[in-house]
Protein backbone atom coordinates (compact mmCIF):
# COMPACT_ATOMS: atom_id res chain seq x y z
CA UNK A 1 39.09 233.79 78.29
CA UNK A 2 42.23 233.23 81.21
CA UNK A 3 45.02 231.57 80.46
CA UNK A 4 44.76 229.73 83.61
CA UNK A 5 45.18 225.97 83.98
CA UNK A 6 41.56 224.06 82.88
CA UNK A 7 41.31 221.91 85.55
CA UNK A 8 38.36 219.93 82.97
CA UNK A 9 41.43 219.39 80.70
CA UNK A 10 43.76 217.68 83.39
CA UNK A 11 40.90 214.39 83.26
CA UNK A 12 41.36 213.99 79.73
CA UNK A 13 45.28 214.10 80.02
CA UNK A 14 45.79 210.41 81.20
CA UNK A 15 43.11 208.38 79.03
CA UNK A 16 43.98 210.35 75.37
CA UNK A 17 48.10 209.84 76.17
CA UNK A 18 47.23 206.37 77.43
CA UNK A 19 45.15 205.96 74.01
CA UNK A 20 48.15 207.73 71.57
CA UNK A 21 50.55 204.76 73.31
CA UNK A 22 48.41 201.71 72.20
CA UNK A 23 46.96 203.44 68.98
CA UNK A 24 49.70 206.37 67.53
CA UNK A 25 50.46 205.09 63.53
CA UNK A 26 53.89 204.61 63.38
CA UNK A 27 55.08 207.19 60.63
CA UNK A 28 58.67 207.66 60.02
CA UNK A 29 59.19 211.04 61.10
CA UNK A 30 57.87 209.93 64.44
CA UNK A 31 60.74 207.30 64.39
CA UNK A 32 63.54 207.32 66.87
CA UNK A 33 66.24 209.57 65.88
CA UNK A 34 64.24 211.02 62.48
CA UNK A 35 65.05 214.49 63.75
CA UNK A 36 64.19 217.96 63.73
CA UNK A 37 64.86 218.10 59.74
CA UNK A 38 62.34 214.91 59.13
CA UNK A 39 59.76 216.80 61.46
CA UNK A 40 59.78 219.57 59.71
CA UNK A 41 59.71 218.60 56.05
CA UNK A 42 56.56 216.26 57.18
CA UNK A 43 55.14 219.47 58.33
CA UNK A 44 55.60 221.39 55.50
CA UNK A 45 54.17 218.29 53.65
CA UNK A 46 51.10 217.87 55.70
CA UNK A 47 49.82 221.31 55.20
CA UNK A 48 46.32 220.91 54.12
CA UNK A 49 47.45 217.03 52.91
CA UNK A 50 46.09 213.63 54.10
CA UNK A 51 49.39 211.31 55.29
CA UNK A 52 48.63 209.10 52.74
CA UNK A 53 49.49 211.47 50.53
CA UNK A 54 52.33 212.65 51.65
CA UNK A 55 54.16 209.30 52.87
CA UNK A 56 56.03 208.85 49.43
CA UNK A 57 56.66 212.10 48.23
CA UNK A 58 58.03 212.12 51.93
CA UNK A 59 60.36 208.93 51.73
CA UNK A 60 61.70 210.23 48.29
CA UNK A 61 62.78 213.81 49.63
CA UNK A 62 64.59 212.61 53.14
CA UNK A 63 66.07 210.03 50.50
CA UNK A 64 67.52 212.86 48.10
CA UNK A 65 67.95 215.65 50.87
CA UNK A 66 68.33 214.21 54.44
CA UNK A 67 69.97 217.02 55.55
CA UNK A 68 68.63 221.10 55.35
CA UNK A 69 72.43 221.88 53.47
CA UNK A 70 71.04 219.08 51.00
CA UNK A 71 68.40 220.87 50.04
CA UNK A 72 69.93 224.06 50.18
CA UNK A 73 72.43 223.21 47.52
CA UNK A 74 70.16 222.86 44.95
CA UNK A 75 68.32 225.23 42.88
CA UNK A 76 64.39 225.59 44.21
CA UNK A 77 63.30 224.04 41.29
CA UNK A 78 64.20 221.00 41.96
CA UNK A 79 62.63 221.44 45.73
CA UNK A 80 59.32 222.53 43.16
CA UNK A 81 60.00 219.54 40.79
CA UNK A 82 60.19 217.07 43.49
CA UNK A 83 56.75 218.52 45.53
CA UNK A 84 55.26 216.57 42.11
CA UNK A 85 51.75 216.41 42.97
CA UNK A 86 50.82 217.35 46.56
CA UNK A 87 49.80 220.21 46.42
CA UNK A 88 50.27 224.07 47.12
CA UNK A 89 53.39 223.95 45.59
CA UNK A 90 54.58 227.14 46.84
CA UNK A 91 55.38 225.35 50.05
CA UNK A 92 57.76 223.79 48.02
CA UNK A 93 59.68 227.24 47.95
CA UNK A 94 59.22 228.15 51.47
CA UNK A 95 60.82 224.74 52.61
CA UNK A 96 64.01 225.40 50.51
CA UNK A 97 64.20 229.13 51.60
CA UNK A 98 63.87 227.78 55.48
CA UNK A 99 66.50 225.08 54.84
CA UNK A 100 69.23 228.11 53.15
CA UNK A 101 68.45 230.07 56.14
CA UNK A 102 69.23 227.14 58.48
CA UNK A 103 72.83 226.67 56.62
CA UNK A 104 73.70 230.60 56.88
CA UNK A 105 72.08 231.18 60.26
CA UNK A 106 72.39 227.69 62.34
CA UNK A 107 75.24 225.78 60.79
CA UNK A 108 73.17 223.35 58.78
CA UNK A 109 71.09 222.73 61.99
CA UNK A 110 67.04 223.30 62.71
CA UNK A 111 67.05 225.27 65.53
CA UNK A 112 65.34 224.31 68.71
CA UNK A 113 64.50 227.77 69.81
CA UNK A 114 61.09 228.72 69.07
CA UNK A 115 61.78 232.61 68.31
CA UNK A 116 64.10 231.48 65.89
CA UNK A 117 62.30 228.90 63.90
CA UNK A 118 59.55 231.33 63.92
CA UNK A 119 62.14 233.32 61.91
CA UNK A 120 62.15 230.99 58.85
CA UNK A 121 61.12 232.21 55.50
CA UNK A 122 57.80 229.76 55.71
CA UNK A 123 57.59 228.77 59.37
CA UNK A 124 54.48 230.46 60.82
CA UNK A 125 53.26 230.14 64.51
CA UNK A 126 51.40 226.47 64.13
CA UNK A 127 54.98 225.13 62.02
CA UNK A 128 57.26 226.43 64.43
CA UNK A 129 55.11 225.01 68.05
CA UNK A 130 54.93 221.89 65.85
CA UNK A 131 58.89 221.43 65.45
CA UNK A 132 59.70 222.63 68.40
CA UNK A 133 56.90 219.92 70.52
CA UNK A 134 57.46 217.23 68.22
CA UNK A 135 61.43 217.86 67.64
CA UNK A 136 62.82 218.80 70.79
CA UNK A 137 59.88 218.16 73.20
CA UNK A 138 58.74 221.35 74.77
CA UNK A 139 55.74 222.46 76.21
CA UNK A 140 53.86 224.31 73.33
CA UNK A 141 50.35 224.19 71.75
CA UNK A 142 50.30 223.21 68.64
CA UNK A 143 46.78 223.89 67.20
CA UNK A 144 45.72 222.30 63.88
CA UNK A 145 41.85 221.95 62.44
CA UNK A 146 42.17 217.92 64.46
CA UNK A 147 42.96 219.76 67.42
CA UNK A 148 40.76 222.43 67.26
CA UNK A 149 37.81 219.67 66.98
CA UNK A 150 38.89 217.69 69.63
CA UNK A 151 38.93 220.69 72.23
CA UNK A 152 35.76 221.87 70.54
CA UNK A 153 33.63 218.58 71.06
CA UNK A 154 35.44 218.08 74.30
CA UNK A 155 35.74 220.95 76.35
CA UNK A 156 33.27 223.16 74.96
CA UNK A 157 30.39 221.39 74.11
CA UNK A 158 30.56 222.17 70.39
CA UNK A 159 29.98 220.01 66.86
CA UNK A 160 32.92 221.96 65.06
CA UNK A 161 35.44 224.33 65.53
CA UNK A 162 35.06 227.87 63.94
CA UNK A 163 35.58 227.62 60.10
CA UNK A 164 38.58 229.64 60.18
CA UNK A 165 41.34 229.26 63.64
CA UNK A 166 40.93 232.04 66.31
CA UNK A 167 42.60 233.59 69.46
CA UNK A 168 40.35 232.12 71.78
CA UNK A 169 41.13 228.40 69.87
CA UNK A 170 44.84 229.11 70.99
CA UNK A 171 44.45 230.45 74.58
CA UNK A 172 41.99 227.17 74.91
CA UNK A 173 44.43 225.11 74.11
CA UNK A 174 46.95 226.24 76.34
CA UNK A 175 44.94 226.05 79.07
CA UNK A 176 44.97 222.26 78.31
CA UNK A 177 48.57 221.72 78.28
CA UNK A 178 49.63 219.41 80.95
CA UNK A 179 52.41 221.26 83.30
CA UNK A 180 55.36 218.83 82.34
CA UNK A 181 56.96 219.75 79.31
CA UNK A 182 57.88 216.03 78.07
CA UNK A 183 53.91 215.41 78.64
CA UNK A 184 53.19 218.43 77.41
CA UNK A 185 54.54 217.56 73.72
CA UNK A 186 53.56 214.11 74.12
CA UNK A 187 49.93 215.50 74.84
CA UNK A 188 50.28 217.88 71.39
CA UNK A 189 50.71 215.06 68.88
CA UNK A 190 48.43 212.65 70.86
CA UNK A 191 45.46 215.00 70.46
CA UNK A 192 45.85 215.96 66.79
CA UNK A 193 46.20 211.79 66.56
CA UNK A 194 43.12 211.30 68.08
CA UNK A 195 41.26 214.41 66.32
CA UNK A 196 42.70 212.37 62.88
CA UNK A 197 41.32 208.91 63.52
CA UNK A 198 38.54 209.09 66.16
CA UNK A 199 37.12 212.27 66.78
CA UNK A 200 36.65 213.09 62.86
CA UNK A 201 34.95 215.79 60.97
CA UNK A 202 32.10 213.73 59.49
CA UNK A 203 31.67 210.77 60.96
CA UNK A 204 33.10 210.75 64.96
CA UNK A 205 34.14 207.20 66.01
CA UNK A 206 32.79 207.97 69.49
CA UNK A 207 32.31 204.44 71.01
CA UNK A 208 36.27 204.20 70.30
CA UNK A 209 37.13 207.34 71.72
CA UNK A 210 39.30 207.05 74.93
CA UNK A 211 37.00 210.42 76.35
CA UNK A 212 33.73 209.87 75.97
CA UNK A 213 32.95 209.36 79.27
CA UNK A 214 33.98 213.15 79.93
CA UNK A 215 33.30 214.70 76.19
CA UNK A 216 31.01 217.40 76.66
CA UNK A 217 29.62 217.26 73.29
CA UNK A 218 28.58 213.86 73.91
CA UNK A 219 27.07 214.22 77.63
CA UNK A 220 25.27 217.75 76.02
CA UNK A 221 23.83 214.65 73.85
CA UNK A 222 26.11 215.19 70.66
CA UNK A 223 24.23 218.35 69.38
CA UNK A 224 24.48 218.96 65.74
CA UNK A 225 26.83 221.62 64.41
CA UNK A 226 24.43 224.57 63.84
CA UNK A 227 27.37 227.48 62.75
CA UNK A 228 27.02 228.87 58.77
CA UNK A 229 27.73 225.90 56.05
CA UNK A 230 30.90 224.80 55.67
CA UNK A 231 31.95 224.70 52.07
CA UNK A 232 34.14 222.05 50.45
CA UNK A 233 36.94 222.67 48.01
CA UNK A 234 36.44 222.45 44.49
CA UNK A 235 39.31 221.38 42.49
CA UNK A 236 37.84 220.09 38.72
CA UNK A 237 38.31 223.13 36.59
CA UNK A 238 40.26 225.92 38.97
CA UNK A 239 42.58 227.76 38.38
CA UNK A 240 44.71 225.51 41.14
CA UNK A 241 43.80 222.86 38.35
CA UNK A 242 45.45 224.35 35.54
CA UNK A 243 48.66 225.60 37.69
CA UNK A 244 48.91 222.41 38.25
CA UNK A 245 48.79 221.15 34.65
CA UNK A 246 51.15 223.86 33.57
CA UNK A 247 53.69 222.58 36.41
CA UNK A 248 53.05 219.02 35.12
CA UNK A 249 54.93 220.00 31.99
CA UNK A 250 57.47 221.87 33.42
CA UNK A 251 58.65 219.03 36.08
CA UNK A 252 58.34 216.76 33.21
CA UNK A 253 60.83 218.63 30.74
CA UNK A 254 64.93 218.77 31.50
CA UNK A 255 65.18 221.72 29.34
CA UNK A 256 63.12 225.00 29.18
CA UNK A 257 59.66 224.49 27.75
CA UNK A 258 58.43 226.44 24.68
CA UNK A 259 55.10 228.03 24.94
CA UNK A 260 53.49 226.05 22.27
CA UNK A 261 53.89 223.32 24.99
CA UNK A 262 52.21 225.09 27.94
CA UNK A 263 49.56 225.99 25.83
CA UNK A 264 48.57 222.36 24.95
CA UNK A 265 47.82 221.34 28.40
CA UNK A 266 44.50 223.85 29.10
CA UNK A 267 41.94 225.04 26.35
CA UNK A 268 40.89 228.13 27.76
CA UNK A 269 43.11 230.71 26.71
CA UNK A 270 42.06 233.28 29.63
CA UNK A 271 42.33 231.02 31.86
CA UNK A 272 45.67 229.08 31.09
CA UNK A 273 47.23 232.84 30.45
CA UNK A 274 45.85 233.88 34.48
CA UNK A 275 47.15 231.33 35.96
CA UNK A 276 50.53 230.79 34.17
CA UNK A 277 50.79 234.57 35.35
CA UNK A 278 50.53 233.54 38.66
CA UNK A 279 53.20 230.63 38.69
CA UNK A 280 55.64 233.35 37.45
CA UNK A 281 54.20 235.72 40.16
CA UNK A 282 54.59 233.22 43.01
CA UNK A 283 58.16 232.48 42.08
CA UNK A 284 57.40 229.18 41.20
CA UNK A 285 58.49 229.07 37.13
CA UNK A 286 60.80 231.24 35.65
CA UNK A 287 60.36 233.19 31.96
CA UNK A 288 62.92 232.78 29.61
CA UNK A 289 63.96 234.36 26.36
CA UNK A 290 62.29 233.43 22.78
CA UNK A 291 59.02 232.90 24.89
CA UNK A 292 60.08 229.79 27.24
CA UNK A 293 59.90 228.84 31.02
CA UNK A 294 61.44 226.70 33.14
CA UNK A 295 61.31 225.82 36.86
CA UNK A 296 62.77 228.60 39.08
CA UNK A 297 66.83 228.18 38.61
């Protein structure tokens, strides 16, 4: 697939940003003057979490650390301790490593150069286009699974997006860009908007969407997805479950936790033992002496 322009893109440019204007949610690290920092903590958050979610674990962290040497300053347990129940906790880590790299590399400051925010423990490709667009608006694509849809249904004429994101997902979307950089960034967040609330997985709003006209899923006559089954996760009784039990515990306690406490919160030995293994692998709870653990120090 070129790179080129997509001239079938330019059409769309106009009616989604004119949509995003009367329809964006107002979220507060979308605010005036939230900054690079509130961007990318909401990023971190929003990995593979609804907003709902992630709105007041969100308010209490800019509240406690506004600032990357805020976070830095404390140990990455409390980063782990204050993640409380969203999820993937290990993000929780890689946010506090990427805010001590921003005090000893940039001052304190998230930097607005794309090679280098690629170069924080925990920023990947998607993170870094993401806080660069959304921060400092430049021209970047910044592909998530609501984008992916949206170009999929739109341009191509497809239900859903591969199952996992590809090359050809990325070079599509930067054919779409619009030339202007300002527009550009305004265009990124816009479309994963309008992926979130219209153009859904499930159940497409499509008499609300601002494309229809020119969606070429909808003018091929909305064809249903026909790719291999797409599996939901399972949470009740996974090994996520009891990590997450065992974690409980630990961001409950001010003071190392015996084992005799850890050991209460799952039945299943094997199970409990596997995945209290893995916290300690991960980096995420710390072994102590006379058979203890606490949150990593």
């Amino acid at each position: 697939m070129s790179d080129s322009p997509l001239p079938l893109a330019s059409a769309l440019h106009e009616p989604v940003l004119h949509w995003y204007s009367e329809n964006a949610r107002t979220l507060p690290w979308r605010q005036p003057g939230a900054g690079a920092w509130a961007v990318m903590v909401s990023e971190f958050m929003l990995q593979q979490t609804p907003v709902a979610r992630v709105l007041p674990a969100y308010k209490l962290w800019m509240e406690r650390w506004p600032r990357p040497a805020d976070l830095a300053a404390d140990p990455p347990g409390e980063a782990v301790r204050a993640w409380d129940r969203l999820g993937y906790p290990r993000r929780a880590l890689r946010l506090h490593a990427a805010a001590r790299a921003i005090v000893e590399r940039h001052d304190g400051v998230v930097p607005d150069d794309h090679a280098a925010l690629l170069a924080l423990p925990g920023v990947g490709s998607y993170t870094a286009a993401a806080i660069a667009s959304f921060a400092y608006g430049q021209r970047h694509a910044v592909v998530d699974t609501n984008v992916r849809r949206v170009f999929a249904r739109a341009l191509t004429g497809t239900a859903q997006p591969s199952i996992s994101p590809t090359a050809a997902d990325q070079r599509l979307a930067v054919r779409a860009l619009p030339e202007d950089e300002p527009t550009a960034a305004r265009w990124a967040v816009a479309t994963m908007e309008l992926g979130a609330l219209v153009c859904t997985a499930r159940i497409p709003r499509c008499s609300e969407c601002p494309i229809r006209s020119r969606c070429a899923w909808v003018l091929a006559g909305s064809p249903p997805y026909d790719g291999p089954p797409r599996k939901g996760q399972t949470y009740e009784g996974t090994d996520r479950q009891v990590r997450g039990r065992l974690l409980a515990v630990l961001r409950a306690a001010a003071e190392p936790v015996p084992k005799t406490a850890l050991d209460a919160c799952w039945p299943d030995q094997a199970q409990r033992e596997r995945a209290l293994d893995g916290l300690v692998a991960d980096g995420l709870v710390d072994p102590l002496p006379r058979n203890h653990y606490r949150l990593p120090a």
